[in-house]
N, C-alpha and C. Protein backbone atom coordinates (compact mmCIF):
# COMPACT_ATOMS: atom_id res chain seq x y z
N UNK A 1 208.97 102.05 73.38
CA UNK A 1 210.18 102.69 73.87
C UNK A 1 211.33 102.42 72.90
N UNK A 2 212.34 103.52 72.51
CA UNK A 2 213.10 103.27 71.66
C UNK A 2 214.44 103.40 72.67
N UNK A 3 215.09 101.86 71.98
CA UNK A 3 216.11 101.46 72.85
C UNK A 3 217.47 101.97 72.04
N UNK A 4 218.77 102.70 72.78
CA UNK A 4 220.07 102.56 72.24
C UNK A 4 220.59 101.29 72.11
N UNK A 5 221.01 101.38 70.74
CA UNK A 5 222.25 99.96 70.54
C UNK A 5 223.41 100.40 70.74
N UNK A 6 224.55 100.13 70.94
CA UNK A 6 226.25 100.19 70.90
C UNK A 6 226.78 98.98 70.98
N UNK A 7 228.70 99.51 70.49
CA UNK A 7 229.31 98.16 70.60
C UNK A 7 230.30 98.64 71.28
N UNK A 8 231.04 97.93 71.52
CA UNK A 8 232.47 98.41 72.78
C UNK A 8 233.36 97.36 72.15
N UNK A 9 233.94 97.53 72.37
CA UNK A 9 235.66 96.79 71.73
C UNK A 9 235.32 95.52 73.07
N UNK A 10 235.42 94.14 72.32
CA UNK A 10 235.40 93.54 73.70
C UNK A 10 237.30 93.15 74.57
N UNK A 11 236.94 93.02 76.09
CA UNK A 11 238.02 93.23 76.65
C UNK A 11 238.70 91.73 77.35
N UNK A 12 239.96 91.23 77.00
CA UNK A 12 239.92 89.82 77.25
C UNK A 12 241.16 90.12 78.38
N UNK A 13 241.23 89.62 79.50
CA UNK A 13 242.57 89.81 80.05
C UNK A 13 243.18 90.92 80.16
N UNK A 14 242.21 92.16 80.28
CA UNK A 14 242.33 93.69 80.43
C UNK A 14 242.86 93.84 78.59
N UNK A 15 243.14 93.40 78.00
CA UNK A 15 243.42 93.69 76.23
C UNK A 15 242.24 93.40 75.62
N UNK A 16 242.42 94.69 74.59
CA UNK A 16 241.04 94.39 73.61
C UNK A 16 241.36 93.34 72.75
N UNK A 17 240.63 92.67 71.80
CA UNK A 17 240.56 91.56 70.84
C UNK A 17 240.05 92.54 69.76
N UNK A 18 240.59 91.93 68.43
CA UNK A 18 240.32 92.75 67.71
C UNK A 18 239.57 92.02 66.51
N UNK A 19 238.64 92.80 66.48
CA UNK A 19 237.44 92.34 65.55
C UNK A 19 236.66 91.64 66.58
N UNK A 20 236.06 91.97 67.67
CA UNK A 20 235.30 91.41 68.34
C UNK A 20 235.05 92.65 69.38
N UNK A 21 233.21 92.61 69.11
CA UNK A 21 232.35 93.51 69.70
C UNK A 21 231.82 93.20 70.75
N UNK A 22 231.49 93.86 72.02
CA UNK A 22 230.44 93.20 72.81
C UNK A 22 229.25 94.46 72.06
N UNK A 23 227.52 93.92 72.16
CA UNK A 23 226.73 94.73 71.92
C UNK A 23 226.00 95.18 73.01
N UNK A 24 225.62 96.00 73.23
CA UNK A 24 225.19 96.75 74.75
C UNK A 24 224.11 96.87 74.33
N UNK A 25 222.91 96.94 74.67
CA UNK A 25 221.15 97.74 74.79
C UNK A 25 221.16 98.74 75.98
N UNK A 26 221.02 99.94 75.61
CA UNK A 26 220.60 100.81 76.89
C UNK A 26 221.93 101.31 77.56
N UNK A 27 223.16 100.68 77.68
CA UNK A 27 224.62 100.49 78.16
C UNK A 27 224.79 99.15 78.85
N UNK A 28 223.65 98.05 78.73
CA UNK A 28 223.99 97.26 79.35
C UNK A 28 224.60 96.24 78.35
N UNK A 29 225.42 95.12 78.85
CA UNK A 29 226.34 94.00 77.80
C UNK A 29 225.46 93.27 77.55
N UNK A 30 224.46 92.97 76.18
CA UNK A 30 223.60 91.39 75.81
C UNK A 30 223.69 90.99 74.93
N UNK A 31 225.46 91.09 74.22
CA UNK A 31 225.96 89.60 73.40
C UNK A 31 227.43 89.99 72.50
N UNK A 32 227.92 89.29 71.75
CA UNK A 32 229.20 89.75 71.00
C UNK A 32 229.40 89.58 69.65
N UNK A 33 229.97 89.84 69.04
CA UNK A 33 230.02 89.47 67.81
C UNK A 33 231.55 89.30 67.64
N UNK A 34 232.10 88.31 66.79
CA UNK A 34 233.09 88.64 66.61
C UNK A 34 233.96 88.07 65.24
N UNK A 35 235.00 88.15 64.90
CA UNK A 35 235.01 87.69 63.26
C UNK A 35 236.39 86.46 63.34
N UNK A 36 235.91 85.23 62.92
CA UNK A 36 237.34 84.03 63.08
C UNK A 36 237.04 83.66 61.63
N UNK A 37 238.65 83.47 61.46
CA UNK A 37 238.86 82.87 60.06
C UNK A 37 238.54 81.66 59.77
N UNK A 38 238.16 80.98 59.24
CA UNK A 38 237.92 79.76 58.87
C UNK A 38 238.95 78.45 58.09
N UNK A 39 238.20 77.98 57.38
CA UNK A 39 239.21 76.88 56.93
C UNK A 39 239.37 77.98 55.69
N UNK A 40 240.70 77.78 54.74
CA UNK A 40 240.80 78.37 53.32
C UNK A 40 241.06 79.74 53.65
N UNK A 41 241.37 80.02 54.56
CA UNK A 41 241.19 81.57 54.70
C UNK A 41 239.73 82.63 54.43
N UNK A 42 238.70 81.71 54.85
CA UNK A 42 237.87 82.37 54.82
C UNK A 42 237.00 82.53 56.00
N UNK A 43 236.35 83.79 55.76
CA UNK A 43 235.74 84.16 57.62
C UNK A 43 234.86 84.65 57.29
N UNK A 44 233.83 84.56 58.65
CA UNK A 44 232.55 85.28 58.76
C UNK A 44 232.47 85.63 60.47
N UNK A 45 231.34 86.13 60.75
CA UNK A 45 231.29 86.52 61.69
C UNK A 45 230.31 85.78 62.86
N UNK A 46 230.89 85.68 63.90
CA UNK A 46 230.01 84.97 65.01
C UNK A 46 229.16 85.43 65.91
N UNK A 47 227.93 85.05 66.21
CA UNK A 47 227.48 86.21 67.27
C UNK A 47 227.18 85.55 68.36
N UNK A 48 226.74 85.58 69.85
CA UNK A 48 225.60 85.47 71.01
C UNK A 48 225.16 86.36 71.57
N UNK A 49 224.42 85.78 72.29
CA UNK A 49 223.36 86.54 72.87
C UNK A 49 223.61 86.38 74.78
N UNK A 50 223.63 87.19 75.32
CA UNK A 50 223.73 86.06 76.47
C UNK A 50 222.39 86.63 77.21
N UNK A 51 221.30 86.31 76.93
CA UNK A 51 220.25 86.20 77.99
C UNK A 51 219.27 84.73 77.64
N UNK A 52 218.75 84.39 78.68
CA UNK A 52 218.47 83.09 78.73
C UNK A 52 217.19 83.39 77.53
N UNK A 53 216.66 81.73 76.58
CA UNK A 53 218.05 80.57 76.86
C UNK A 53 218.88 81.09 75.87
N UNK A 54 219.37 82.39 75.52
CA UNK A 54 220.04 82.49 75.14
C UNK A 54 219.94 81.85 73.24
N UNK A 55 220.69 82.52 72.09
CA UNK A 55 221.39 82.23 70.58
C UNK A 55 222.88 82.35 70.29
N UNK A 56 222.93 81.95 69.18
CA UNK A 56 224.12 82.32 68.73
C UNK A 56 223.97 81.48 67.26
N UNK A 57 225.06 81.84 66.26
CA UNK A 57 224.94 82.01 65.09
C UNK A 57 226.13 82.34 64.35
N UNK A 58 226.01 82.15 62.75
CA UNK A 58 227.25 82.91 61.83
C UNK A 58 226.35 83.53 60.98
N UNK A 59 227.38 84.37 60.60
CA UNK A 59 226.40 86.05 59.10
C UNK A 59 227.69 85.69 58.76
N UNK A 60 227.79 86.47 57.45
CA UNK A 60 228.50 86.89 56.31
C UNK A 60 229.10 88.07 56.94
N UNK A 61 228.64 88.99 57.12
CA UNK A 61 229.04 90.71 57.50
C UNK A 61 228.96 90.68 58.79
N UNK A 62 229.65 91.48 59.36
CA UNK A 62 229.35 92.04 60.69
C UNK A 62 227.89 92.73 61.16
N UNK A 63 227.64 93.75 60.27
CA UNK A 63 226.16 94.16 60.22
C UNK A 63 225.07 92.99 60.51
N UNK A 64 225.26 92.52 59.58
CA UNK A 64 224.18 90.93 59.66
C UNK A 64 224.37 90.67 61.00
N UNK A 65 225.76 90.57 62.10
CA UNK A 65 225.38 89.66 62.90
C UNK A 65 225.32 90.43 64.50
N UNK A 66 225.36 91.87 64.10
CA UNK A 66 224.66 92.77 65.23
C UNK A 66 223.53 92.69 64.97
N UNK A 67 222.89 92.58 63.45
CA UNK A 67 221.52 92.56 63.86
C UNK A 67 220.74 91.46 64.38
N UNK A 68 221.57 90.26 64.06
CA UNK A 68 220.84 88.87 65.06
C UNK A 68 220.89 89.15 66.09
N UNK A 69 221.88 89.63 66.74
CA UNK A 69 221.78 89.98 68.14
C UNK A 69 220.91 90.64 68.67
N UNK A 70 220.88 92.06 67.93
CA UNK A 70 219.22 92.63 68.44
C UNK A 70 218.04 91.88 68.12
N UNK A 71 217.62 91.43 67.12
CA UNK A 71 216.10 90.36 66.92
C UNK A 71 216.72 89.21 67.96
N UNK A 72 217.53 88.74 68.35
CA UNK A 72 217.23 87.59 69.63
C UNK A 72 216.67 88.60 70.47
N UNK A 73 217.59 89.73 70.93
CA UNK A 73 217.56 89.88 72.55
C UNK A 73 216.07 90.65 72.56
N UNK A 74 215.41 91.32 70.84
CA UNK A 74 214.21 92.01 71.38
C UNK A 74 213.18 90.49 71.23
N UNK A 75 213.34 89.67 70.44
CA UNK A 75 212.39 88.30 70.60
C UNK A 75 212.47 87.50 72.29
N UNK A 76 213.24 87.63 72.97
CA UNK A 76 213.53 87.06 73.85
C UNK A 76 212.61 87.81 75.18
N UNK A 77 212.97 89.43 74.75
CA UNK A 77 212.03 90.58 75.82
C UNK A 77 210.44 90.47 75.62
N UNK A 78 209.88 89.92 73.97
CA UNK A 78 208.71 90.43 73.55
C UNK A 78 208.32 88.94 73.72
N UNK A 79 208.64 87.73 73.69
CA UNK A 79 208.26 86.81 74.67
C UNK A 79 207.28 86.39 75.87
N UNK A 80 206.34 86.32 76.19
CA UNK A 80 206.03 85.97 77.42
C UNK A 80 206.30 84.95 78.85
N UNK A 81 206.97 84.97 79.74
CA UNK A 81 207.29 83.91 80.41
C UNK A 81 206.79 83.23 80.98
């Protein structure tokens, strides 16, 4: 079965945050990505996952760290419990 990905602006206190994604499968919410500066002025991007037990992680690019998000959440489905 081929699943839709999307991202949605994520929403904090009814305001969006900017540079920070939630990623949806199907339309449902299963994780975020989002981008914080670091020490030196330098940044990368953060991701989770939120289905049990759940990842999370840093990439370089944003790309990189939607796609961790999808290989958790499809490693997590293709799993056996």
């Amino acid at each position: 079965m081929r699943r839709m990905w999307t991202s949605i602006k994520t929403i904090v206190g009814g305001n969006t945050v900017p540079h920070d994604w939630t990623v949806c499968r199907d339309g449902v919410p299963v994780g975020r990505v989002y981008y914080s500066k670091q020490d030196a002025g330098v940044g990368s991007w953060f991701w989770e996952v939120w289905n049990s037990p759940g990842a999370s992680g840093q990439a370089w690019t944003e790309e990189a760290a939607i796609n961790a998000v999808k290989e958790n959440v499809s490693r997590d489905e293709a799993e056996p419990a």
